[in-house]
N, C-alpha and C. Protein backbone atom coordinates (compact mmCIF):
# COMPACT_ATOMS: atom_id res chain seq x y z
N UNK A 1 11.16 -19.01 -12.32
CA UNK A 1 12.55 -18.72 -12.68
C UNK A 1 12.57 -17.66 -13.77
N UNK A 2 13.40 -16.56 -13.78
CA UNK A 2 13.79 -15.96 -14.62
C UNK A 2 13.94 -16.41 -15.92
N UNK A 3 13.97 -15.69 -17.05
CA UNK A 3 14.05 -15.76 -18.71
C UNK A 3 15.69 -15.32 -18.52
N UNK A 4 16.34 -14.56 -17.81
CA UNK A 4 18.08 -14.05 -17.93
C UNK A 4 18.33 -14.52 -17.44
N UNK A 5 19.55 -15.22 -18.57
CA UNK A 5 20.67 -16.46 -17.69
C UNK A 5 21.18 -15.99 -16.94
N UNK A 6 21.63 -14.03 -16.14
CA UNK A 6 22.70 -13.79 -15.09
C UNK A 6 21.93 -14.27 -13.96
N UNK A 7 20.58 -14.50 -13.74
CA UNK A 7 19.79 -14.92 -12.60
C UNK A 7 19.46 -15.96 -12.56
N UNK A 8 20.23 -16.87 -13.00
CA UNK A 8 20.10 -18.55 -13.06
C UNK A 8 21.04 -18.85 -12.50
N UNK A 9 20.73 -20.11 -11.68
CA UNK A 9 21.40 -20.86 -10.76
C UNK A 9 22.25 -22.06 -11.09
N UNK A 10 23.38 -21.97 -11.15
CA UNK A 10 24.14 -23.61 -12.05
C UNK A 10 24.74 -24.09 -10.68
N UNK A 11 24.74 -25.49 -10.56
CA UNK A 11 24.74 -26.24 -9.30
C UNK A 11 25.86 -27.68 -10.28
N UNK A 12 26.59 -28.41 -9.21
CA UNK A 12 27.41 -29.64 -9.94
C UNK A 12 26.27 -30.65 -9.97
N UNK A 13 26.11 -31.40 -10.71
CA UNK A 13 24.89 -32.54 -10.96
C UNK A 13 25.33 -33.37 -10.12
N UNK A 14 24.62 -33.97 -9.22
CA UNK A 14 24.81 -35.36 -8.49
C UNK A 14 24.55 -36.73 -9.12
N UNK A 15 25.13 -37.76 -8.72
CA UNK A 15 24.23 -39.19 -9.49
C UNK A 15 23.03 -39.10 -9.28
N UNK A 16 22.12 -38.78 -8.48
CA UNK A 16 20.82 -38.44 -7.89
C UNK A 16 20.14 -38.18 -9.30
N UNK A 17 21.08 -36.69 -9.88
CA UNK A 17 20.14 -36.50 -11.05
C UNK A 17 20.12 -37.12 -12.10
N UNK A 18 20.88 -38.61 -12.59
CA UNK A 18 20.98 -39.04 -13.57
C UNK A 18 19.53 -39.30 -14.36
N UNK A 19 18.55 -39.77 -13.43
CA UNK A 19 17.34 -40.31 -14.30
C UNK A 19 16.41 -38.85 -14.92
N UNK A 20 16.43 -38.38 -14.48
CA UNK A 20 16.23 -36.61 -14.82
C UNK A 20 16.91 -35.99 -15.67
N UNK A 21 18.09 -36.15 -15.65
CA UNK A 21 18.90 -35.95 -16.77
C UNK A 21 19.00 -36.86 -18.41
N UNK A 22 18.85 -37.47 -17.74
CA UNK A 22 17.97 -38.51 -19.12
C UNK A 22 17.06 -38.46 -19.82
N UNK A 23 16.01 -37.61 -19.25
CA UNK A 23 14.85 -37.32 -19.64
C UNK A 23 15.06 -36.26 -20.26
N UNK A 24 15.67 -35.37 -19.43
CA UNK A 24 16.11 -33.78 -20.01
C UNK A 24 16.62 -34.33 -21.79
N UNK A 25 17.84 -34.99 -21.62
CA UNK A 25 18.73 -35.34 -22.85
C UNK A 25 17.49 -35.68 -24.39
N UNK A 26 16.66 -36.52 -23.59
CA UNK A 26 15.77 -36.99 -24.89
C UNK A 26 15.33 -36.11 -25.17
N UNK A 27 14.75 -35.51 -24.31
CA UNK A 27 13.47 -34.00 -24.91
C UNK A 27 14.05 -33.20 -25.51
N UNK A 28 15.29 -32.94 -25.26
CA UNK A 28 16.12 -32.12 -25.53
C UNK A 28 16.52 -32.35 -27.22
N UNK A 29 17.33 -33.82 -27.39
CA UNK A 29 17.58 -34.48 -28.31
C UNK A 29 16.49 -34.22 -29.43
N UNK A 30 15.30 -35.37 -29.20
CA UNK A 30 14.23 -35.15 -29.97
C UNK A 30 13.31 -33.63 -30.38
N UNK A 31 13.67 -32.62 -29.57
CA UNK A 31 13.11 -31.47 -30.20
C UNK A 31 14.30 -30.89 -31.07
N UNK A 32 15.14 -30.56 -30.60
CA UNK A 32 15.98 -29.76 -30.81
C UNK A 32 16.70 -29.75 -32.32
N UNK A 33 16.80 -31.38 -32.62
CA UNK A 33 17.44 -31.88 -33.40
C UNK A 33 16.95 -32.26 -34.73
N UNK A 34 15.80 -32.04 -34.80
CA UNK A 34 14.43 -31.74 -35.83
C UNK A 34 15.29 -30.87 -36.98
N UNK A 35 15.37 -31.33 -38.40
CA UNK A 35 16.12 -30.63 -39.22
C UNK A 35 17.40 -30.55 -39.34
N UNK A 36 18.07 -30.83 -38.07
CA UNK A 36 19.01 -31.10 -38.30
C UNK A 36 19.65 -32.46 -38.82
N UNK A 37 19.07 -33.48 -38.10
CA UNK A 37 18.89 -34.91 -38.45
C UNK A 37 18.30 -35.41 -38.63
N UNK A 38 17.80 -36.20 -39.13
CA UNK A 38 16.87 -37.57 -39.50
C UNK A 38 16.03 -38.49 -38.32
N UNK A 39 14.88 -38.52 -38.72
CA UNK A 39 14.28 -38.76 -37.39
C UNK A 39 15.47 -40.86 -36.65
N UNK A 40 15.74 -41.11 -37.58
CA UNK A 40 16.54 -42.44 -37.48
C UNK A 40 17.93 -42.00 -36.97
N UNK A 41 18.51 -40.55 -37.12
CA UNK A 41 19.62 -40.33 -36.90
C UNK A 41 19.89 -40.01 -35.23
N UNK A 42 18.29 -39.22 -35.11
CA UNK A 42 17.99 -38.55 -33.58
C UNK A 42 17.94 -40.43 -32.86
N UNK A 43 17.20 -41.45 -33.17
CA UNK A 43 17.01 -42.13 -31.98
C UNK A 43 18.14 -43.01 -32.06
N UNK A 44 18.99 -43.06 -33.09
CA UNK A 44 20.39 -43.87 -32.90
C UNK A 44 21.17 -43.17 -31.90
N UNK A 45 21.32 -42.00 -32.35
CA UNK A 45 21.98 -40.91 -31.16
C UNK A 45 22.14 -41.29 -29.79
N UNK A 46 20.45 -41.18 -29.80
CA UNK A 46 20.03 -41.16 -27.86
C UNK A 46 20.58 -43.00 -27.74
N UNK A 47 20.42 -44.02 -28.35
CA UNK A 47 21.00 -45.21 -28.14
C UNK A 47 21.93 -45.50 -27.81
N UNK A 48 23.26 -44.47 -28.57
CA UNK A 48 24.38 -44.93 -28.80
C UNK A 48 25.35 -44.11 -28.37
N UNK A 49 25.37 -42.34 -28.24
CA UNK A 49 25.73 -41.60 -28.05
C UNK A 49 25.16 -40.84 -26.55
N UNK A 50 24.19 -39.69 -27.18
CA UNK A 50 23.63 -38.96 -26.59
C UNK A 50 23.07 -39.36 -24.74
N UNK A 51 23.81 -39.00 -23.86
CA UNK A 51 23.40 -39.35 -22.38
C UNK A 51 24.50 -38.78 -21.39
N UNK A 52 23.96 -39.05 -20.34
CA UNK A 52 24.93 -38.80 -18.95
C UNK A 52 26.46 -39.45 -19.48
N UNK A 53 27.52 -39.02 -18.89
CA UNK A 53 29.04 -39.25 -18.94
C UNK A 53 28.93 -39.41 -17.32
N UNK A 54 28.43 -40.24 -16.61
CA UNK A 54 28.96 -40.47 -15.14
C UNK A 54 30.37 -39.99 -14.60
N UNK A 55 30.77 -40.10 -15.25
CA UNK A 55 32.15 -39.96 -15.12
C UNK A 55 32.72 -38.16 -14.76
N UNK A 56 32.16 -37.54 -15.20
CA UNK A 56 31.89 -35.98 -15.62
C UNK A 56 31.24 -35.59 -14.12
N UNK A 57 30.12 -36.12 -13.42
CA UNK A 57 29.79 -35.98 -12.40
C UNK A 57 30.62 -36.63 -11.41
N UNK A 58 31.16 -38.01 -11.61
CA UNK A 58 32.23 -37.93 -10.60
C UNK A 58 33.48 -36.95 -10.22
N UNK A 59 33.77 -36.34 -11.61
CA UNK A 59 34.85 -35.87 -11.55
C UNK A 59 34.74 -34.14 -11.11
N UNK A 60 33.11 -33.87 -10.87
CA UNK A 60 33.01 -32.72 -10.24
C UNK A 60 33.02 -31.74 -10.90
N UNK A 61 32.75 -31.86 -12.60
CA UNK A 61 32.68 -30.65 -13.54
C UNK A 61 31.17 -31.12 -14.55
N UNK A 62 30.78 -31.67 -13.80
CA UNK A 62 29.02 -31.35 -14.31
C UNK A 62 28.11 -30.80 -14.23
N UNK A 63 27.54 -29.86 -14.79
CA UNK A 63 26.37 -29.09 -14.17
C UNK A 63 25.08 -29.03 -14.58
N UNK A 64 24.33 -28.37 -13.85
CA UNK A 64 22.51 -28.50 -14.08
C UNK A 64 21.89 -27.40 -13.36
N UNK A 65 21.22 -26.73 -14.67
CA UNK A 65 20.39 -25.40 -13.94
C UNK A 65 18.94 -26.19 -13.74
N UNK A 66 18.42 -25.89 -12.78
CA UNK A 66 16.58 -26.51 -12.53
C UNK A 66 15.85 -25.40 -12.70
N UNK A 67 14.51 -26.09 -12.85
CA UNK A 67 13.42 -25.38 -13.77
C UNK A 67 12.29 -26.04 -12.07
N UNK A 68 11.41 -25.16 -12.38
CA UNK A 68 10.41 -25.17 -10.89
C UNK A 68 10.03 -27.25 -11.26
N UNK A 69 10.10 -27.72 -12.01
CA UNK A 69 9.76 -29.30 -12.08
C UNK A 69 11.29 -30.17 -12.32
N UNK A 70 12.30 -29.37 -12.21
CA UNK A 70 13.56 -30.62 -12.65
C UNK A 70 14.45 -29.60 -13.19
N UNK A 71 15.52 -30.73 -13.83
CA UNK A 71 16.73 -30.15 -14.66
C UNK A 71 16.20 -29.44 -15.94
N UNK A 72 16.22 -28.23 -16.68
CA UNK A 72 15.94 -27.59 -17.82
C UNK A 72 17.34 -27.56 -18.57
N UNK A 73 18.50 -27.57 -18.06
CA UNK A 73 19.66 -28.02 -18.64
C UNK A 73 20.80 -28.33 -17.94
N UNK A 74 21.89 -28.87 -18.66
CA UNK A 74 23.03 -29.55 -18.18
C UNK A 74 24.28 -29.10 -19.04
N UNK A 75 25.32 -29.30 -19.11
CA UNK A 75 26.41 -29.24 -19.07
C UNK A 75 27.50 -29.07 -18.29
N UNK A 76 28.83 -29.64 -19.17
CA UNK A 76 30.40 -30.08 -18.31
C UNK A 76 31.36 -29.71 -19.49
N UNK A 77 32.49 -30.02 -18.47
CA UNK A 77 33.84 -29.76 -18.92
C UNK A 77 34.47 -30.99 -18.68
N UNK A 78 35.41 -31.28 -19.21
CA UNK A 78 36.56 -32.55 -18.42
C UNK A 78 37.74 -32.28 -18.61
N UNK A 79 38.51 -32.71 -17.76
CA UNK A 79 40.20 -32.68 -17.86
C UNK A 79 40.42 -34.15 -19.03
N UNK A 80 39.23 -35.23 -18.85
CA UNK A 80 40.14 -36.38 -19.58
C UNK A 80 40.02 -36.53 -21.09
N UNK A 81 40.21 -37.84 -21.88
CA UNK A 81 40.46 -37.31 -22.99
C UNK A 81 39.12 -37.52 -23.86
N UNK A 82 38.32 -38.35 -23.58
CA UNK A 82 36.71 -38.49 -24.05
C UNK A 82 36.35 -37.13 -24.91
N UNK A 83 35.96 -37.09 -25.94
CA UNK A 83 35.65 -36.11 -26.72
C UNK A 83 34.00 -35.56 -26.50
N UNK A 84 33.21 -36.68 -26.42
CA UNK A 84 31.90 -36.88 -26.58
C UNK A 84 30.99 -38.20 -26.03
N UNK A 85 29.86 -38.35 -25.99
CA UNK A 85 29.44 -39.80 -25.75
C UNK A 85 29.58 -39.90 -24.04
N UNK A 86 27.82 -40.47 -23.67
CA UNK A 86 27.49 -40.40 -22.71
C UNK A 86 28.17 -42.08 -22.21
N UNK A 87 27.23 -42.61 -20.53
CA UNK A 87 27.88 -43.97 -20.56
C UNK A 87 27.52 -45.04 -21.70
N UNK A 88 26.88 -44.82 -22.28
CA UNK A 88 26.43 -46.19 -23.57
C UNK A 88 27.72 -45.94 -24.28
N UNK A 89 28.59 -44.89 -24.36
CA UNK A 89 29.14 -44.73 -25.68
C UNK A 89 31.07 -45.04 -25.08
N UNK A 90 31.02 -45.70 -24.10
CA UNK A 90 32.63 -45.57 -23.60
C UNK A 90 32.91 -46.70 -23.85
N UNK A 91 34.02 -46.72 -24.13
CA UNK A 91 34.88 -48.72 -24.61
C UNK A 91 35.93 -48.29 -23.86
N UNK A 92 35.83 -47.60 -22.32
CA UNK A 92 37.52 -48.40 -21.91
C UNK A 92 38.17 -46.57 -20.76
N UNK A 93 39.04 -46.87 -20.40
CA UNK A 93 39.71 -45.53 -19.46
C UNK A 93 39.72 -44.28 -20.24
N UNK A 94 39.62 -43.92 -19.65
CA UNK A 94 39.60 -41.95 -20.04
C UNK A 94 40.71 -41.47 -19.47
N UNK A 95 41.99 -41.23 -19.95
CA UNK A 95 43.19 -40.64 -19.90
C UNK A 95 42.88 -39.30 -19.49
N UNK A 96 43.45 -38.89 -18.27
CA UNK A 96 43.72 -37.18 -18.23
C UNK A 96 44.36 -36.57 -18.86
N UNK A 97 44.19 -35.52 -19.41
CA UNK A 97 44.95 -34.41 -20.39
C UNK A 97 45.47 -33.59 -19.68
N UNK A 98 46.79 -33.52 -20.07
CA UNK A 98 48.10 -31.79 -19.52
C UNK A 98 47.01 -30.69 -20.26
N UNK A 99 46.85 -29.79 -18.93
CA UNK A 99 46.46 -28.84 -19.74
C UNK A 99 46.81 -28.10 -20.02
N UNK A 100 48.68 -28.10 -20.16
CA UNK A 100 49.71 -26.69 -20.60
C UNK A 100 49.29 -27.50 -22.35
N UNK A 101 49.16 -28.61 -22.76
CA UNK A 101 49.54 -28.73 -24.34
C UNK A 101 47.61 -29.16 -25.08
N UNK A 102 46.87 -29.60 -24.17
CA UNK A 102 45.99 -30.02 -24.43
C UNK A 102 44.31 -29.40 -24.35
N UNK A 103 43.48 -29.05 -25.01
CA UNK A 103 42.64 -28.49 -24.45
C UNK A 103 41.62 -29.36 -23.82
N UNK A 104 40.66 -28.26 -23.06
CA UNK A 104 39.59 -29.06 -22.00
C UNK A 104 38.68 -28.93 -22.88
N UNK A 105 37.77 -30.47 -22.56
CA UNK A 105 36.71 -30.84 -23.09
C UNK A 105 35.86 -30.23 -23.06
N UNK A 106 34.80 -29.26 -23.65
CA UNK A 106 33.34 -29.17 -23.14
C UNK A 106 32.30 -30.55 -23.95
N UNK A 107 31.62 -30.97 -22.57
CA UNK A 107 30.75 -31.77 -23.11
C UNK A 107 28.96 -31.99 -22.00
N UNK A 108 28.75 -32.61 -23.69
CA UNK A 108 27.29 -32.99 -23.03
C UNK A 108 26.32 -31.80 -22.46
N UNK A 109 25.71 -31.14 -23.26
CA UNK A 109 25.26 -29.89 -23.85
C UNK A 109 23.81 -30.22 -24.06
N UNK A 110 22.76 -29.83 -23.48
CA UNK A 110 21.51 -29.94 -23.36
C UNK A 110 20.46 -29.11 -22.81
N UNK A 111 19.47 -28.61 -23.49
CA UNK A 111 18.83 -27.94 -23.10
C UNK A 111 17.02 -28.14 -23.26
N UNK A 112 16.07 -28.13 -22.37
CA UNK A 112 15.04 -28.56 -22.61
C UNK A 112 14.59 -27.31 -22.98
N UNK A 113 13.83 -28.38 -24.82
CA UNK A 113 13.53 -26.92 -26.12
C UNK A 113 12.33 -26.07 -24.57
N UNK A 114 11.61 -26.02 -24.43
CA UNK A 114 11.21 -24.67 -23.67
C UNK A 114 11.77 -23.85 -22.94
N UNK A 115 13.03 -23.82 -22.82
CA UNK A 115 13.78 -23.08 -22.56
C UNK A 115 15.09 -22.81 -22.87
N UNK A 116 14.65 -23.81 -24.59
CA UNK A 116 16.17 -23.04 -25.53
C UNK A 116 15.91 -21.34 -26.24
N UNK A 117 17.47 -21.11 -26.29
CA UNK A 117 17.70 -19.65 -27.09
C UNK A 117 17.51 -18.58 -25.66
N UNK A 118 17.83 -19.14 -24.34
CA UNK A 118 17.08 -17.94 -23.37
C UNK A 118 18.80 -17.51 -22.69
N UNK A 119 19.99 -18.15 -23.30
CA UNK A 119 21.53 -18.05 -22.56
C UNK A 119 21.26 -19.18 -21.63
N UNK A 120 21.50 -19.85 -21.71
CA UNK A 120 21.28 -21.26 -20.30
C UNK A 120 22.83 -21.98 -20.37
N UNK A 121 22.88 -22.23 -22.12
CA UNK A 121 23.80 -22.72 -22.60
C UNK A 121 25.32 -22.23 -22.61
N UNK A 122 24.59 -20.61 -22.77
CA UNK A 122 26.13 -19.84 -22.77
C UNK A 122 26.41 -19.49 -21.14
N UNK A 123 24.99 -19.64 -20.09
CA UNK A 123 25.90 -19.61 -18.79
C UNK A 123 26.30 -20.72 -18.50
N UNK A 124 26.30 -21.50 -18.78
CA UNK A 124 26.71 -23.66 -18.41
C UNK A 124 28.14 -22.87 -19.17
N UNK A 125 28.59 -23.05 -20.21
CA UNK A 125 29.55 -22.67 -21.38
C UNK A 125 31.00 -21.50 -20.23
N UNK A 126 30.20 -20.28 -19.83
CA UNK A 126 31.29 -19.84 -19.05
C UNK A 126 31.24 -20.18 -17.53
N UNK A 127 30.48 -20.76 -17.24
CA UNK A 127 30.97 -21.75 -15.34
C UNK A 127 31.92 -22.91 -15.67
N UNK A 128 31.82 -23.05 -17.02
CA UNK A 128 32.70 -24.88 -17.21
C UNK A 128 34.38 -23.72 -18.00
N UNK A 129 34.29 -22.76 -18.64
CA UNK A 129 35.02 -22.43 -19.16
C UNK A 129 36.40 -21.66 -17.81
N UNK A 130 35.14 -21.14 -16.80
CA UNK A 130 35.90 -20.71 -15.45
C UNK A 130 36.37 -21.77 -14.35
N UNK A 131 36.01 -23.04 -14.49
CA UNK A 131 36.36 -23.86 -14.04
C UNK A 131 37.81 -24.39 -14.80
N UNK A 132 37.92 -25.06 -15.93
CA UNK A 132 39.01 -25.31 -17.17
C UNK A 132 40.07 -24.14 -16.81
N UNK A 133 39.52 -23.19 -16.62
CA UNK A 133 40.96 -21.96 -16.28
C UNK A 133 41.47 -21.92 -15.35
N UNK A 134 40.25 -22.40 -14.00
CA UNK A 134 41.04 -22.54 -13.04
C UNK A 134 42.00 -23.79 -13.06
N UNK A 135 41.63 -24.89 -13.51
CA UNK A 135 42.50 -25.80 -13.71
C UNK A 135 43.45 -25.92 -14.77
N UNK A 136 43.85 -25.19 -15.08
CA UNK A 136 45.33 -24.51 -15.87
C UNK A 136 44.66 -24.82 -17.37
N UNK A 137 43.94 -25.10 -17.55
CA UNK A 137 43.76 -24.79 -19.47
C UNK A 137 43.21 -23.75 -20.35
N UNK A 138 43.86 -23.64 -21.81
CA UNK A 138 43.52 -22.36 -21.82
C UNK A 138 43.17 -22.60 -23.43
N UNK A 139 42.72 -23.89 -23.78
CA UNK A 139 41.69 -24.03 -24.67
C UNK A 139 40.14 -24.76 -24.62
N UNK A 140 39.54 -24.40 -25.72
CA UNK A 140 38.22 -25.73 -25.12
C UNK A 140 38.11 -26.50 -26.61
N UNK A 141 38.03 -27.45 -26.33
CA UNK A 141 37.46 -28.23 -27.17
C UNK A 141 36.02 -29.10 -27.50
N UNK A 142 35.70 -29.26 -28.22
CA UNK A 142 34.31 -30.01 -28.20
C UNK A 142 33.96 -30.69 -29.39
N UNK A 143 32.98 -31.12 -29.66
CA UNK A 143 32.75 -32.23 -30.48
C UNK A 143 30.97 -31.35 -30.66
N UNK A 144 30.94 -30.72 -31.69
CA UNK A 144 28.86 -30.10 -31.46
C UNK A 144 28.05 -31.07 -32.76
N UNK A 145 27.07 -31.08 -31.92
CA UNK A 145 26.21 -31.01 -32.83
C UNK A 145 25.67 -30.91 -34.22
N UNK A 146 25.15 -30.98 -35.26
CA UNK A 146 24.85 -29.88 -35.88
C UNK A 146 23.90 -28.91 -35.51
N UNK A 147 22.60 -29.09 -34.56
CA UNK A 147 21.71 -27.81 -34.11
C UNK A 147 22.47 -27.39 -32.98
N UNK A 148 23.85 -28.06 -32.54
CA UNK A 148 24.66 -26.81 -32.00
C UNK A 148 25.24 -25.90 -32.28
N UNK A 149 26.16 -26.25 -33.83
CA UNK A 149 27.42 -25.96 -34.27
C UNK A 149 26.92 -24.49 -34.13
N UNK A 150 25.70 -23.86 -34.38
CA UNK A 150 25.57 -22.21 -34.31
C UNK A 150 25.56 -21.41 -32.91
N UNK A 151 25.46 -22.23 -31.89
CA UNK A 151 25.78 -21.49 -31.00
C UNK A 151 27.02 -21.64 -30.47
N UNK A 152 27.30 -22.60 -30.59
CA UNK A 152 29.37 -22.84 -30.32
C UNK A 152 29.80 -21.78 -31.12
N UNK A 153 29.58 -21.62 -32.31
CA UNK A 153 29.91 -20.43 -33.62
C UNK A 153 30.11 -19.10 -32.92
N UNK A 154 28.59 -18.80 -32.71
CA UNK A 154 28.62 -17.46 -31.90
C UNK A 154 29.15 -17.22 -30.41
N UNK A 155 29.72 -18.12 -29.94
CA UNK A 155 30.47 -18.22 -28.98
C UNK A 155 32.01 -18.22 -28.94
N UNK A 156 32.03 -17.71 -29.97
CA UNK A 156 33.65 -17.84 -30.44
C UNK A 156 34.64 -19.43 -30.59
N UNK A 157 33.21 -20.40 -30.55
CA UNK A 157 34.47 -21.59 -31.13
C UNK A 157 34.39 -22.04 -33.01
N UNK A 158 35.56 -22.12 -32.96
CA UNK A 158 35.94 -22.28 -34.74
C UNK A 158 35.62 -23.74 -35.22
N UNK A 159 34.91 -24.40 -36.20
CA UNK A 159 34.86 -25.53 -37.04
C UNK A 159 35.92 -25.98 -37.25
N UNK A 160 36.96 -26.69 -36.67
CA UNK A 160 38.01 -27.12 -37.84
C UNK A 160 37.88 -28.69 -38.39
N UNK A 161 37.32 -29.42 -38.15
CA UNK A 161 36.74 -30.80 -38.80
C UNK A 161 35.55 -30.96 -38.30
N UNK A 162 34.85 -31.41 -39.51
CA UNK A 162 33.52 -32.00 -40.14
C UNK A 162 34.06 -33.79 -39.86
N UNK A 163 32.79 -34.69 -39.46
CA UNK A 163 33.11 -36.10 -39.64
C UNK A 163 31.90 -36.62 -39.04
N UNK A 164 32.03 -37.97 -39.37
CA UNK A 164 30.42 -38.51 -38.86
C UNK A 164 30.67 -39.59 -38.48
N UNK A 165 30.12 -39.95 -36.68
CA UNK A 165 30.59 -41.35 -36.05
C UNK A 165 29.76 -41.37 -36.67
N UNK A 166 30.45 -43.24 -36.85
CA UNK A 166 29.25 -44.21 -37.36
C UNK A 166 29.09 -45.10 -35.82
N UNK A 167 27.78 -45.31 -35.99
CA UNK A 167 27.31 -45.98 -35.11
C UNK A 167 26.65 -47.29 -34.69
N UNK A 168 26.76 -48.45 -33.95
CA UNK A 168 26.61 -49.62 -34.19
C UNK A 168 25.46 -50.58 -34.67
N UNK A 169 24.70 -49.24 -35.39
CA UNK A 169 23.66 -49.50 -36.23
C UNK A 169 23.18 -49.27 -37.63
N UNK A 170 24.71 -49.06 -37.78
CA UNK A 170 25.47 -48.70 -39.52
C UNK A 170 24.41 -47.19 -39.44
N UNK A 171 24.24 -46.19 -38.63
CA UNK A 171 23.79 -44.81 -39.05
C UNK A 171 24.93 -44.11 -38.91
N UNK A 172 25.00 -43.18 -40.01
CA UNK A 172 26.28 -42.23 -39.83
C UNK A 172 25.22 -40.99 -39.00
N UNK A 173 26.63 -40.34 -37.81
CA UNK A 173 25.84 -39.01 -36.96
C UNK A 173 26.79 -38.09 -37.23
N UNK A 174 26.48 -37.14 -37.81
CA UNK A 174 27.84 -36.08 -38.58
C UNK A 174 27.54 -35.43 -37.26
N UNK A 175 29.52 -34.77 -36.86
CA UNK A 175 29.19 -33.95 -35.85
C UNK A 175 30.36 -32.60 -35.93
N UNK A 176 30.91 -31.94 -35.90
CA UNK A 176 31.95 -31.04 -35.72
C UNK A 176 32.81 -30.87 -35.04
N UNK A 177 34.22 -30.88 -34.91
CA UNK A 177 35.21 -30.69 -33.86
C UNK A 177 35.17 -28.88 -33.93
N UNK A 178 35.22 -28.26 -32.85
CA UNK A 178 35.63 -27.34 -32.63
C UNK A 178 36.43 -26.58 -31.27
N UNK A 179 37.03 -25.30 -31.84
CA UNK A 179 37.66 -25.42 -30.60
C UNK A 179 37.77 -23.86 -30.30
N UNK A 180 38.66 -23.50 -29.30
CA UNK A 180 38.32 -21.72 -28.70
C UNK A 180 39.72 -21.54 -27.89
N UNK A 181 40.48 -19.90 -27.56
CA UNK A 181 41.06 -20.02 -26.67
C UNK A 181 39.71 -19.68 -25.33
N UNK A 182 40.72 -20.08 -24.35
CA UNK A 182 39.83 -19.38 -22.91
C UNK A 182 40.11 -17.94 -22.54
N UNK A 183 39.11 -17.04 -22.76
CA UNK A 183 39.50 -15.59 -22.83
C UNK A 183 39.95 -15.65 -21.52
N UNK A 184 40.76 -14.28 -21.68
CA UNK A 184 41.50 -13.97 -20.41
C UNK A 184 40.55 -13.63 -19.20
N UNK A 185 39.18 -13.75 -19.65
CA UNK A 185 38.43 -13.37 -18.41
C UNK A 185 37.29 -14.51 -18.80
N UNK A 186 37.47 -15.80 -18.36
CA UNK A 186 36.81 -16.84 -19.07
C UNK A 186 35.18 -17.29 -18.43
N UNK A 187 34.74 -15.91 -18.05
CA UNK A 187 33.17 -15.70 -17.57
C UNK A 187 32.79 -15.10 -19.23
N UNK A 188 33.60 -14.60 -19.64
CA UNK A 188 33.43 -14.23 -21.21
C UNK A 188 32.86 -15.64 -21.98
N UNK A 189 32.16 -15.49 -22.54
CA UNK A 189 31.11 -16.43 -24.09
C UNK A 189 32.61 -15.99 -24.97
């Protein structure tokens, strides 16, 4: 496979790929997140947070570029109102959002470190952002990281709250709300 994301292939994730995608998430998690968090902060994460949103693949806005052995990354969008948090992390229905007043979710953002920093992220970022437009919204919202918050940054989404779930293992996981319009040509980063 190519090193340029314009020659990468993004496909909708099936349930098929969930156990693969799991794997992806940890490796992903545990490298990536080095410095940014605490090695206690990274495995509460993957416990409590960090995983598949089933729901995201049902709903037909999940995606996954493959690497010659598996998934090398993933990401989605959603119409509903879930901010963040894979299936470990849901207590209950996920409301759909108007998307004349509300923006679309981007979520669940992963990349396996050997093939972070190569655009993987920012092509997942405008297939989910051209999808959200086609379905009438014309903001994004998200919930990053902190070893994300710099590429959401350079992607044109803004910080506007700092906060830290706590999680059911009394660890606080600081994360960022941010948000973007959808450029008028929303293949645009």
């Amino acid at each position: 496979m190519s090193d340029k994301a314009d020659t990468i292939s993004v496909r909708l994730a099936s349930t098929e790929d969930i156990p693969a995608l799991d794997a992806l998430i940890a490796t992903s998690v545990r490298a990536l997140s080095v410095g940014f968090y605490t090695p206690g902060q990274i495995e509460s994460g993957l416990r409590f947070v960090f995983g598949v949103d089933s729901q995201l693949i049902a709903d037909r806005t999940y995606y996954v570029i493959d690497g010659l052995t598996g998934p090398i990354a993933c990401g989605g969008w959603s119409r509903r109102a879930t901010l963040y948090g894979g299936d470990q992390h849901k207590t209950g229905a996920d409301r759909i959002l108007d998307p004349a007043t509300v923006p679309a979710r981007i979520r669940a953002f992963f990349v396996h470190p050997d093939w972070a920093r190569r655009g993987l992220a920012t092509r997942l970022l405008a297939t989910c952002a051209a999808a959200a437009a086609a379905a009438g919204f014309h903001r994004l919202e998200l919930a990053a990281t902190l070893p994300g918050e710099p590429l959401y940054a350079a992607l044109g989404f803004v910080a506007h709250e700092r906060s830290s779930v706590m999680l059911p293992d009394g660890v606080a996981l600081p994360i960022v709300r941010m948000t973007r319009p959808i450029a008028s040509n929303p293949l645009a980063p």
